[in-house]
N, C-alpha and C. Protein backbone atom coordinates (compact mmCIF):
# COMPACT_ATOMS: atom_id res chain seq x y z
N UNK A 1 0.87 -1.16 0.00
CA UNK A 1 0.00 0.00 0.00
C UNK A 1 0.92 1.23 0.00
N UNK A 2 0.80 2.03 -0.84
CA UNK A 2 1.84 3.33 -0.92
C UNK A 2 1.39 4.25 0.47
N UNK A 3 2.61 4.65 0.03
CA UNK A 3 3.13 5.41 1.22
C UNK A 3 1.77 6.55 1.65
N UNK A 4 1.12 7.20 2.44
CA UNK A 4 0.43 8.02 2.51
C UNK A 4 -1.43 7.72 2.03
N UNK A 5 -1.53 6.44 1.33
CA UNK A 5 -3.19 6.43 1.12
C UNK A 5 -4.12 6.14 2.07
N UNK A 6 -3.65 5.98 3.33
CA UNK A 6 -4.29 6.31 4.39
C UNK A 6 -4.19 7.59 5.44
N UNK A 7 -4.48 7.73 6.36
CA UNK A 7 -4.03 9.03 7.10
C UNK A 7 -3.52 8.29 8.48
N UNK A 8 -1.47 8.67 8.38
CA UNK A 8 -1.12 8.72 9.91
C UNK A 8 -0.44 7.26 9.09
N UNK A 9 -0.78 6.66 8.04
CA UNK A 9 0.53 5.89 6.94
C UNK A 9 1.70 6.50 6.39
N UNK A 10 2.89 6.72 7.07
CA UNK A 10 3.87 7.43 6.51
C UNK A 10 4.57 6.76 5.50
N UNK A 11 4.72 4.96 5.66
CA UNK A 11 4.96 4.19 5.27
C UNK A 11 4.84 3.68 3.99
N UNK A 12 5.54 3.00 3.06
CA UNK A 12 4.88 1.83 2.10
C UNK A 12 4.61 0.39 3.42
N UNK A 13 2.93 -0.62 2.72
CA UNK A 13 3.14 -1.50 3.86
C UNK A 13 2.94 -2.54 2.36
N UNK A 14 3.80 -3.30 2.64
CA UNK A 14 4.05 -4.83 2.15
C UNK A 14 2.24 -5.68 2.13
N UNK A 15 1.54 -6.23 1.18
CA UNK A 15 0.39 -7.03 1.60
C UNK A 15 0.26 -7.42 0.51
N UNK A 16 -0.57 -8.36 0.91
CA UNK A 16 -1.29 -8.84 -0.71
C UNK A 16 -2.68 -8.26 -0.95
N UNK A 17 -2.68 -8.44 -2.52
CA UNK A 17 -3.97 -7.85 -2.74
C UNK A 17 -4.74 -8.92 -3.57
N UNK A 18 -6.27 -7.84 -3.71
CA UNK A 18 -7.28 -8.81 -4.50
C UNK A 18 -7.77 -7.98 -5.39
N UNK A 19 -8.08 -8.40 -6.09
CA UNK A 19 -9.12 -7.82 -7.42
C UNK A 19 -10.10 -7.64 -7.36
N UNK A 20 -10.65 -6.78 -7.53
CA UNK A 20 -12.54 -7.06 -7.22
C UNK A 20 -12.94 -6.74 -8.99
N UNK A 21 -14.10 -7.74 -8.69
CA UNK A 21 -15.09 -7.92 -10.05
C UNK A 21 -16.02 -7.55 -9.57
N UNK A 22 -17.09 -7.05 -10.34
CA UNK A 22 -18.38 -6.73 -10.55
C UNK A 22 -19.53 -7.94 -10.90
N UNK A 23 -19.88 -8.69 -10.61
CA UNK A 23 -20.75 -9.52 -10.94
C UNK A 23 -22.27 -9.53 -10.99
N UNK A 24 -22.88 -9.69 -12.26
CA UNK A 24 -24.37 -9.92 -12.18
C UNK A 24 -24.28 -10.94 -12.83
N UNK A 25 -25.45 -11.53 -12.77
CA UNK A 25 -26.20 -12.78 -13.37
C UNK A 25 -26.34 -12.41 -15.10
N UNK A 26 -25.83 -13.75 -15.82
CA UNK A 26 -25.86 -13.65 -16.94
C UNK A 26 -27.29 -12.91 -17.15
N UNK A 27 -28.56 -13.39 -16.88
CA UNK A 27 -29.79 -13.14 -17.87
C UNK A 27 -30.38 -11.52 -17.06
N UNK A 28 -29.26 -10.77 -16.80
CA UNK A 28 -29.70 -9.52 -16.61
C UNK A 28 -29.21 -8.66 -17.57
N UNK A 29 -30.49 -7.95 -18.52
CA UNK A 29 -30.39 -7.18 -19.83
C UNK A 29 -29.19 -6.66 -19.74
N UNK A 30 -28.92 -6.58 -21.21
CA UNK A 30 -27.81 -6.10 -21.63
C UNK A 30 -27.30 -4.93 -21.71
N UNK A 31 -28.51 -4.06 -21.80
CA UNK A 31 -28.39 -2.95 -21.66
C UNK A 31 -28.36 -2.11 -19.94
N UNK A 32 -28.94 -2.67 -19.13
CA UNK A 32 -28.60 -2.28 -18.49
C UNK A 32 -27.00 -2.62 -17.61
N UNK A 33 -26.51 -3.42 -18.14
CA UNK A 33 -24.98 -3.81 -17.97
C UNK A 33 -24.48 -2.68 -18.51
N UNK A 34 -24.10 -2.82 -19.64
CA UNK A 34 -24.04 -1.50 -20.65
C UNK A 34 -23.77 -0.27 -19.98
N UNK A 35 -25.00 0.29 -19.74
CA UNK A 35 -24.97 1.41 -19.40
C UNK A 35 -24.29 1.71 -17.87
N UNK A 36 -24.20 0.33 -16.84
CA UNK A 36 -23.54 0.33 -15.61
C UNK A 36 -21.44 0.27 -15.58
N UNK A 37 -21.54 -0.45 -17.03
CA UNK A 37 -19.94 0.14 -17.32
C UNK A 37 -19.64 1.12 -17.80
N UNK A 38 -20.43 1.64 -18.80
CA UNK A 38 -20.23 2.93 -19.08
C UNK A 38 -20.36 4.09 -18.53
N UNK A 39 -21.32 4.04 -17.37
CA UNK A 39 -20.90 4.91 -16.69
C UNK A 39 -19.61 4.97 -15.39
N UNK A 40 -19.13 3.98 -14.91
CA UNK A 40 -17.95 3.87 -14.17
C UNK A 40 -16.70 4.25 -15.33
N UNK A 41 -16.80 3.92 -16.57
CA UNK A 41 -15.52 3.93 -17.44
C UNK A 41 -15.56 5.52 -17.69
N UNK A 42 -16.51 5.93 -18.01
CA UNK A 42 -17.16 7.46 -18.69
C UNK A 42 -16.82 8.61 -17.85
N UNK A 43 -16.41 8.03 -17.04
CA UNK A 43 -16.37 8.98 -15.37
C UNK A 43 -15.47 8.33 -14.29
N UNK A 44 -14.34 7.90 -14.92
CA UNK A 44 -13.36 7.11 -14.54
C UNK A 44 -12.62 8.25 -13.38
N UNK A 45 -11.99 9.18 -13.63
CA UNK A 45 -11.41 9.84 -12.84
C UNK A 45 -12.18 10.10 -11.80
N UNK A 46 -13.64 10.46 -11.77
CA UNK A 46 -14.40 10.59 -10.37
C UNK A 46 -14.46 9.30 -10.02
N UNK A 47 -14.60 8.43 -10.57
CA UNK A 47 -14.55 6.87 -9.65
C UNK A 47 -13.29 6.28 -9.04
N UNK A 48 -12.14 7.01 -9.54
CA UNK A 48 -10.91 6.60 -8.77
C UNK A 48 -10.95 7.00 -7.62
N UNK A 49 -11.56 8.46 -7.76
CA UNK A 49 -11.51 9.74 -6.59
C UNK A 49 -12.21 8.98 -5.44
N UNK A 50 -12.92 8.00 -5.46
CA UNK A 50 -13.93 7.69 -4.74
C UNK A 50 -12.90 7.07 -3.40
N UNK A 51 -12.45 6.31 -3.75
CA UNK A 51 -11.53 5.71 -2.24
C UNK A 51 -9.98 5.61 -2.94
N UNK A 52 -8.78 5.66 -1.94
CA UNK A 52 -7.92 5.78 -2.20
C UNK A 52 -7.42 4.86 -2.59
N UNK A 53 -7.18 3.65 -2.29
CA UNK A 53 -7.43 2.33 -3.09
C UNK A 53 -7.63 1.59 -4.53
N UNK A 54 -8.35 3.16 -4.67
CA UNK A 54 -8.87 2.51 -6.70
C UNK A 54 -7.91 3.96 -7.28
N UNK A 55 -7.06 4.83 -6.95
CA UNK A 55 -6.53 5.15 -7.60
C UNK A 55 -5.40 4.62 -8.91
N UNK A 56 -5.01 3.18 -8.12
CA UNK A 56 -4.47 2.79 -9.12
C UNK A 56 -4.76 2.05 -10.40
N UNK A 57 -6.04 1.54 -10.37
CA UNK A 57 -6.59 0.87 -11.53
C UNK A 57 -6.42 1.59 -12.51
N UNK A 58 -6.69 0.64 -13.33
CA UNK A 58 -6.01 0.68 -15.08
C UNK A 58 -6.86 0.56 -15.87
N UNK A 59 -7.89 1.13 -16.61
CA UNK A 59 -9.34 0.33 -17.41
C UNK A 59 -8.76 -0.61 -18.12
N UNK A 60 -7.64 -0.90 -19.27
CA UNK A 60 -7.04 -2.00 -19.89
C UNK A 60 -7.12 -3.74 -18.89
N UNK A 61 -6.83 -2.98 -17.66
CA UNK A 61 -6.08 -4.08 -17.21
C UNK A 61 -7.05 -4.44 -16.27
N UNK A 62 -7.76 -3.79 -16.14
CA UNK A 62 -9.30 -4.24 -15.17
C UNK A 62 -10.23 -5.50 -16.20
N UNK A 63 -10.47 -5.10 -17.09
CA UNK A 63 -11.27 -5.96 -18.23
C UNK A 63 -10.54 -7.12 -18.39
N UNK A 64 -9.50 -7.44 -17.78
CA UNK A 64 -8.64 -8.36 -18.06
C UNK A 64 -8.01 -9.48 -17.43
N UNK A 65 -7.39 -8.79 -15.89
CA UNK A 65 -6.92 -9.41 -14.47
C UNK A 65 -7.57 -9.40 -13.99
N UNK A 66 -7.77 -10.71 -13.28
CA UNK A 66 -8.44 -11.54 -12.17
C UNK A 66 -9.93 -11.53 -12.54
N UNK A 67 -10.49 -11.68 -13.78
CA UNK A 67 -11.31 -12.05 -14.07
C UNK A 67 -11.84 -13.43 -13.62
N UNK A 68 -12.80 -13.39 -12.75
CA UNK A 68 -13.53 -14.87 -12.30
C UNK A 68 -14.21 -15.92 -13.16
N UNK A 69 -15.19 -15.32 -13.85
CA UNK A 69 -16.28 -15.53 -14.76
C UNK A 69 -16.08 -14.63 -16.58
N UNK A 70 -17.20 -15.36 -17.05
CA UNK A 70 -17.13 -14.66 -18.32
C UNK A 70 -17.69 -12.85 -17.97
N UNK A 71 -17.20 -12.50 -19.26
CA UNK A 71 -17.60 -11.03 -19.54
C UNK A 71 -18.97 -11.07 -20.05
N UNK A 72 -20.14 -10.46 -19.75
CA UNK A 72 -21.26 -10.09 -19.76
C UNK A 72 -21.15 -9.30 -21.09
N UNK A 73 -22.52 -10.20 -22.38
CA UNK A 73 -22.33 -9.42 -23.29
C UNK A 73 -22.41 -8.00 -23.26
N UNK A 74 -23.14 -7.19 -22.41
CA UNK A 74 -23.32 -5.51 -22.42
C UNK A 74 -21.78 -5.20 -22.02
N UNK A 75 -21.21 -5.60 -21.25
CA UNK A 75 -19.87 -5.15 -20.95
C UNK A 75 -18.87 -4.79 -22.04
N UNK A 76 -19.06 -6.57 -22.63
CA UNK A 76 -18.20 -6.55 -24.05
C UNK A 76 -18.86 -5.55 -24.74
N UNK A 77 -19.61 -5.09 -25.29
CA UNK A 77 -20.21 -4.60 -26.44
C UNK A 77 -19.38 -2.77 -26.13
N UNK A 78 -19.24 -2.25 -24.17
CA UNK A 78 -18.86 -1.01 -24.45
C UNK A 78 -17.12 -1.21 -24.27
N UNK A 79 -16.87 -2.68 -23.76
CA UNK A 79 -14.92 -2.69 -24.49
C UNK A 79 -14.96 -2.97 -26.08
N UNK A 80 -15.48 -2.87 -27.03
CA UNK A 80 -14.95 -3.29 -28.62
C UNK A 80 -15.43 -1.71 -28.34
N UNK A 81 -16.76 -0.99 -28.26
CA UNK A 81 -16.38 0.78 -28.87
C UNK A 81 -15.67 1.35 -28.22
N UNK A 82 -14.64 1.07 -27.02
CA UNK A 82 -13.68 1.75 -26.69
C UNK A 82 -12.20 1.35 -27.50
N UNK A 83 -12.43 -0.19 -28.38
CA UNK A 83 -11.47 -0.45 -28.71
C UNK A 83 -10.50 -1.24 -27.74
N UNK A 84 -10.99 -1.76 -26.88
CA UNK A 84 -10.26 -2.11 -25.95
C UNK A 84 -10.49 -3.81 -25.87
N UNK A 85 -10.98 -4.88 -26.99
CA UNK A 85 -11.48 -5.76 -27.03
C UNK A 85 -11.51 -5.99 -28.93
């Protein structure tokens, strides 16, 4: 954990980490998938802002690492118009 992303952390601290996925159930519309990545991707910098923790994510490398399950067609459909798929 870098030095300072907590308060009263002066430190880097040594840990392991995890990935978090987003998961819904395949037979939930596509569109509303869709529109639930696109707005986290669309507005990426306010969603980093959100906890100090997700500053470091990567959109490339999120769609990619530590993937559990398949990609939800609405998902895929807004990584190929970003080009990222």
């Amino acid at each position: 954990i870098p030095a300072g992303t907590y308060p009263g952390q002066s430190e880097v601290i040594l840990t392991y980490g995890v990935t978090g996925t987003m998961v819904v159930k395949a037979e939930m519309p596509a569109e509303i998938v869709y529109q639930l990545v696109k707005s986290v991707f669309d507005n990426f910098e306010e969603f980093t802002e959100l906890h100090p923790a997700l500053a470091g994510l990567q959109p490339k490398a999120m769609i990619r690492d530590g993937l559990t399950a398949p990609l939800h067609e609405g998902a895929v459909r807004y990584y190929k118009e970003r080009g990222w798929l």
